[in-house]
Protein backbone atom coordinates (compact mmCIF):
# COMPACT_ATOMS: atom_id res chain seq x y z
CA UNK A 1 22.82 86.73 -121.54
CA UNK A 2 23.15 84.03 -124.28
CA UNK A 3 27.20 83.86 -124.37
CA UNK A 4 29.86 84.30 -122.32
CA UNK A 5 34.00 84.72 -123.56
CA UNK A 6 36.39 81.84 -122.15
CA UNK A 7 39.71 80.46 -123.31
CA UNK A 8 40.10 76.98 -125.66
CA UNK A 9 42.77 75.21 -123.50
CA UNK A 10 45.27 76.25 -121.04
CA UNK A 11 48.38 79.16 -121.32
CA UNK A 12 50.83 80.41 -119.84
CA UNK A 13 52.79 83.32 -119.20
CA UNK A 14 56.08 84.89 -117.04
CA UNK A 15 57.12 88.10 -115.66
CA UNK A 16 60.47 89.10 -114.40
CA UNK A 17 61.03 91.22 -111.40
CA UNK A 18 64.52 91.43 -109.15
CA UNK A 19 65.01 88.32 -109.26
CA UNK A 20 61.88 87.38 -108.49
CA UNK A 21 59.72 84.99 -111.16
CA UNK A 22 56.26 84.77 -111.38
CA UNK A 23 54.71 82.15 -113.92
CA UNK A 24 51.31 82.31 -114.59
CA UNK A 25 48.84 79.58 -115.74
CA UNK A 26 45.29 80.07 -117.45
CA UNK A 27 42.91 77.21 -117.07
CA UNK A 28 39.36 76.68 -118.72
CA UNK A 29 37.31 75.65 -115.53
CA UNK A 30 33.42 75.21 -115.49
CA UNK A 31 33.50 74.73 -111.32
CA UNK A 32 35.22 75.11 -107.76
CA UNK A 33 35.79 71.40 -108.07
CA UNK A 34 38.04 71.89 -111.01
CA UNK A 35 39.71 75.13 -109.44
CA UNK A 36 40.57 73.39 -106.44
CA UNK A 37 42.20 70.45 -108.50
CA UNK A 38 43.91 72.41 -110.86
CA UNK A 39 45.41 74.85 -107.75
CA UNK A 40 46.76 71.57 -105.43
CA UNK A 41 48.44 70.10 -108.59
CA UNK A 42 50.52 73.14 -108.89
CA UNK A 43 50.98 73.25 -105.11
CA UNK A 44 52.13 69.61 -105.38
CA UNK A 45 54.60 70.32 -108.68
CA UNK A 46 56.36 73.82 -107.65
CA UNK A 47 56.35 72.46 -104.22
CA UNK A 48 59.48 74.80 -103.70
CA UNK A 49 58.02 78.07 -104.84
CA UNK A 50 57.25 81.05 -102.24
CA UNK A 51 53.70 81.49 -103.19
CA UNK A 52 51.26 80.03 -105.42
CA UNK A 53 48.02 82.93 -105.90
CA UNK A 54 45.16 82.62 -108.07
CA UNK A 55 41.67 84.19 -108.88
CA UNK A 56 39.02 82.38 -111.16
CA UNK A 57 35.60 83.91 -112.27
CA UNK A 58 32.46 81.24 -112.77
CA UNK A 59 29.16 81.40 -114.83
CA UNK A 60 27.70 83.40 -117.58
CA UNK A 61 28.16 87.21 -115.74
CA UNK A 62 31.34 85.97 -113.64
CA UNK A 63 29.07 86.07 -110.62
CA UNK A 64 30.96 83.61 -108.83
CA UNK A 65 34.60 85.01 -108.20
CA UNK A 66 37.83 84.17 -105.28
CA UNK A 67 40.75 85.84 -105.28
CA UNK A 68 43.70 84.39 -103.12
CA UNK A 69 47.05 85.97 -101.90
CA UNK A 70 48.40 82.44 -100.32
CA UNK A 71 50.53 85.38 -97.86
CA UNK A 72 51.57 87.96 -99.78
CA UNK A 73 50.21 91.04 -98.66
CA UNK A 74 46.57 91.68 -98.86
CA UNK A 75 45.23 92.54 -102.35
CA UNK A 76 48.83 92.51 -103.96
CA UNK A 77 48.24 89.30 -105.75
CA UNK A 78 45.00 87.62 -106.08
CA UNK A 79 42.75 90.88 -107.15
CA UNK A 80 45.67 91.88 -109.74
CA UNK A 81 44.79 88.69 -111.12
CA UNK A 82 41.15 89.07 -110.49
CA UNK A 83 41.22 92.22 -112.56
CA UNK A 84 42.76 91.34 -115.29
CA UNK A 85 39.52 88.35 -115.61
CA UNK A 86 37.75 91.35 -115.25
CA UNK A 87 39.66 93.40 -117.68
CA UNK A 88 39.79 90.78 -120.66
CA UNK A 89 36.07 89.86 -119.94
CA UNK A 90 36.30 86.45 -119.49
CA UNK A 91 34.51 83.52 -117.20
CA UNK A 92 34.83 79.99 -116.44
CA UNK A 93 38.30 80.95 -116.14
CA UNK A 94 41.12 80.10 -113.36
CA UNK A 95 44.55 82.21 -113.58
CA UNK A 96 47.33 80.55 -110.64
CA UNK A 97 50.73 82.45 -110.56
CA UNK A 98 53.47 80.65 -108.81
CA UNK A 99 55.52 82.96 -107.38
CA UNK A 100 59.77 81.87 -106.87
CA UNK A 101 61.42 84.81 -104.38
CA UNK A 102 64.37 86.33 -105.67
CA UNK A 103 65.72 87.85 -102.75
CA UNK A 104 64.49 91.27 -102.71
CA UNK A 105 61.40 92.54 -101.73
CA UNK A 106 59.41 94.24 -104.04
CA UNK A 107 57.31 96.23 -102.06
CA UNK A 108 53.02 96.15 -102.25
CA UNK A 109 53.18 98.24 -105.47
CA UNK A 110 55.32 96.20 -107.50
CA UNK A 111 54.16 93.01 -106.51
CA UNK A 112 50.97 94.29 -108.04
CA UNK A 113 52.49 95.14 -111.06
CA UNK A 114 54.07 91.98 -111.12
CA UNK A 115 51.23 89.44 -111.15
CA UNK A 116 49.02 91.69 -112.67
CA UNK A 117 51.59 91.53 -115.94
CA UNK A 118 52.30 87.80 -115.28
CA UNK A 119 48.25 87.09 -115.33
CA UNK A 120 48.06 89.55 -118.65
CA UNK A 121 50.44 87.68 -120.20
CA UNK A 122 48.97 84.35 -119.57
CA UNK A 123 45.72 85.71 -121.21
CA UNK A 124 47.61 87.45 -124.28
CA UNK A 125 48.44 84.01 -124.88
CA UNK A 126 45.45 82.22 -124.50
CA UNK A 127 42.87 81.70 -127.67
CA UNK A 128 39.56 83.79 -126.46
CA UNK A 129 36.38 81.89 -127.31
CA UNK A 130 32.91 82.07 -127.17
CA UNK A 131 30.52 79.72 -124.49
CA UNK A 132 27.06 79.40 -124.83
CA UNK A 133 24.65 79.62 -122.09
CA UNK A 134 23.26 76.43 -121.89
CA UNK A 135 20.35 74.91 -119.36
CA UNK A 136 19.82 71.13 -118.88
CA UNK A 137 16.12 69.87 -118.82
CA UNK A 138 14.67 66.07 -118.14
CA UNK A 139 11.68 64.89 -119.76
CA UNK A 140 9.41 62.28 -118.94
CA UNK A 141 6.83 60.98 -121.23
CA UNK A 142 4.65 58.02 -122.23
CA UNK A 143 6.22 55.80 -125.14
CA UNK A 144 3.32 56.62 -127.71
CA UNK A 145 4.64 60.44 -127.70
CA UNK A 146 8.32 59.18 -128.09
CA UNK A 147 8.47 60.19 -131.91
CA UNK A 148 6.51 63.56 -131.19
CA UNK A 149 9.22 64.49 -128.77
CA UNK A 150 12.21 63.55 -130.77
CA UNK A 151 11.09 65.34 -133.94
CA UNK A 152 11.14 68.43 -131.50
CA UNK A 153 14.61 67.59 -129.93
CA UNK A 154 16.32 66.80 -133.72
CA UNK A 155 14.76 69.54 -135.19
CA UNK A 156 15.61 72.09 -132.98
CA UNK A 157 19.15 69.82 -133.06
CA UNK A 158 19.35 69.88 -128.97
CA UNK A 159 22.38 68.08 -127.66
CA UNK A 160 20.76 64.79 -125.95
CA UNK A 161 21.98 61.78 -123.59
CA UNK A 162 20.83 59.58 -120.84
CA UNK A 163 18.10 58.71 -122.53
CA UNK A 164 15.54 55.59 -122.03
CA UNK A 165 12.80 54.56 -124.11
CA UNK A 166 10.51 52.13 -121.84
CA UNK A 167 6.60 52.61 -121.04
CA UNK A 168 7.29 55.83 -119.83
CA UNK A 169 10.28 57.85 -121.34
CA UNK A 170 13.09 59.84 -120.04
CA UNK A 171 15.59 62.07 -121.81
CA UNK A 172 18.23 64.41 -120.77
CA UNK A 173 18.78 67.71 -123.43
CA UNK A 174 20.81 70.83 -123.51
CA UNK A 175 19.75 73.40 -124.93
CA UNK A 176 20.75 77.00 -125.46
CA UNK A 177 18.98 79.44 -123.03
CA UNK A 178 17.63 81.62 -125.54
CA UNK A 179 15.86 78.68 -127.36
CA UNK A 180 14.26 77.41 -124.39
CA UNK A 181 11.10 79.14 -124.42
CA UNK A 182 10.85 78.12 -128.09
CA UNK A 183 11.46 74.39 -127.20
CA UNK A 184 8.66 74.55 -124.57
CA UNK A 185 6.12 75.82 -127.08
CA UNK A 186 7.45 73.18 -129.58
CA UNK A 187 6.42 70.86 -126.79
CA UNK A 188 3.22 72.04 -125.46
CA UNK A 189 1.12 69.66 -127.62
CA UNK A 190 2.84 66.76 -125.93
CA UNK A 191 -0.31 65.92 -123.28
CA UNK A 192 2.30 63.44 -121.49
CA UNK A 193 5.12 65.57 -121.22
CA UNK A 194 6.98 66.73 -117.82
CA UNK A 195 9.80 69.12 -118.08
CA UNK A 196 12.16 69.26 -115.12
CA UNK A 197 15.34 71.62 -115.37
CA UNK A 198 18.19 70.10 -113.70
């Protein structure tokens, strides 16, 4: 798989139940790292709200998935949310609805309904884009293949950084997983060459 669908920037949404509010918020995320930072901050700002359950979805095929109920009954809150990831098809994504009580309970079924709407608005809101699958490769090289190599890396136009041109070479690229195999041939006639994928 060569592309995955995401969201630009962050949305929200709200749903409405019996007093109850539940206020969603959509996140790009590209790690656990950035789900955990992005879930505390909300902790920390609606300190005063009831609950505060999320569900994200990592990497190209949303292979990496959490769902969280933060106490409200099991499956009533973080796989609504899950499912609606599921349901719009998108990844690297992190939906957290905060959850203010309103006094009456709302029973398993319509607290499913409830942050499974919140969560769906949150996404109708968001601008669905399209990530490319990307892989990360070092090279090392002697310095008298230095032009060889970057002829290959601008003309395939691969994103590059960290790169430093000494007696022997290093350089950092991205470059779309599709094109990979196409790069490596590209760079087969480079005797000096080592590829490492990071």
């Amino acid at each position: 798989m060569d592309s995955f669908s995401t969201i630009a920037s962050a949305s929200e949404g709200i749903y409405k139940d019996k007093g109850s509010k539940f206020l969603a918020f959509a996140y790009p995320v590209d790690s656990e790292e950035e789900v955990k930072e992005k879930v505390d901050n909300l902790r920390k700002k609606y300190f005063d709200a009831r609950h505060c359950c999320y569900a994200y979805r990592l990497g190209a095929d949303g292979e990496r998935y959490r769902a969280n109920d933060d106490g409200e009954p099991a499956n009533s809150a973080g796989k609504p949310i899950l499912g609606q990831l599921v349901a719009h098809d998108v990844t690297n994504v992190l939906v957290v609805v905060v959850r203010y009580f309103g006094g009456i309970l709302l029973g398993v079924g319509g607290l499913v309904q409830a942050y499974r709407l919140a969560t769906a608005d949150a996404l109708a809101n968001a601008e669905i884009i399209t990530g490319t699958v990307t892989e990360t490769y070092t090279f090392t090289f002697g310095y008298p293949d230095m032009n060889r190599v970057l002829k290959v890396v601008k003309g395939m136009n691969l994103e590059y950084y960290g790169q430093d041109f000494n007696l022997d070479c290093t350089m950092s690229v991205k470059v779309r997983k599709s094109l990979a195999g196409q790069m490596k041939k590209q760079l087969e006639p480079v005797e000096s060459l080592k590829i490492t994928i990071v």
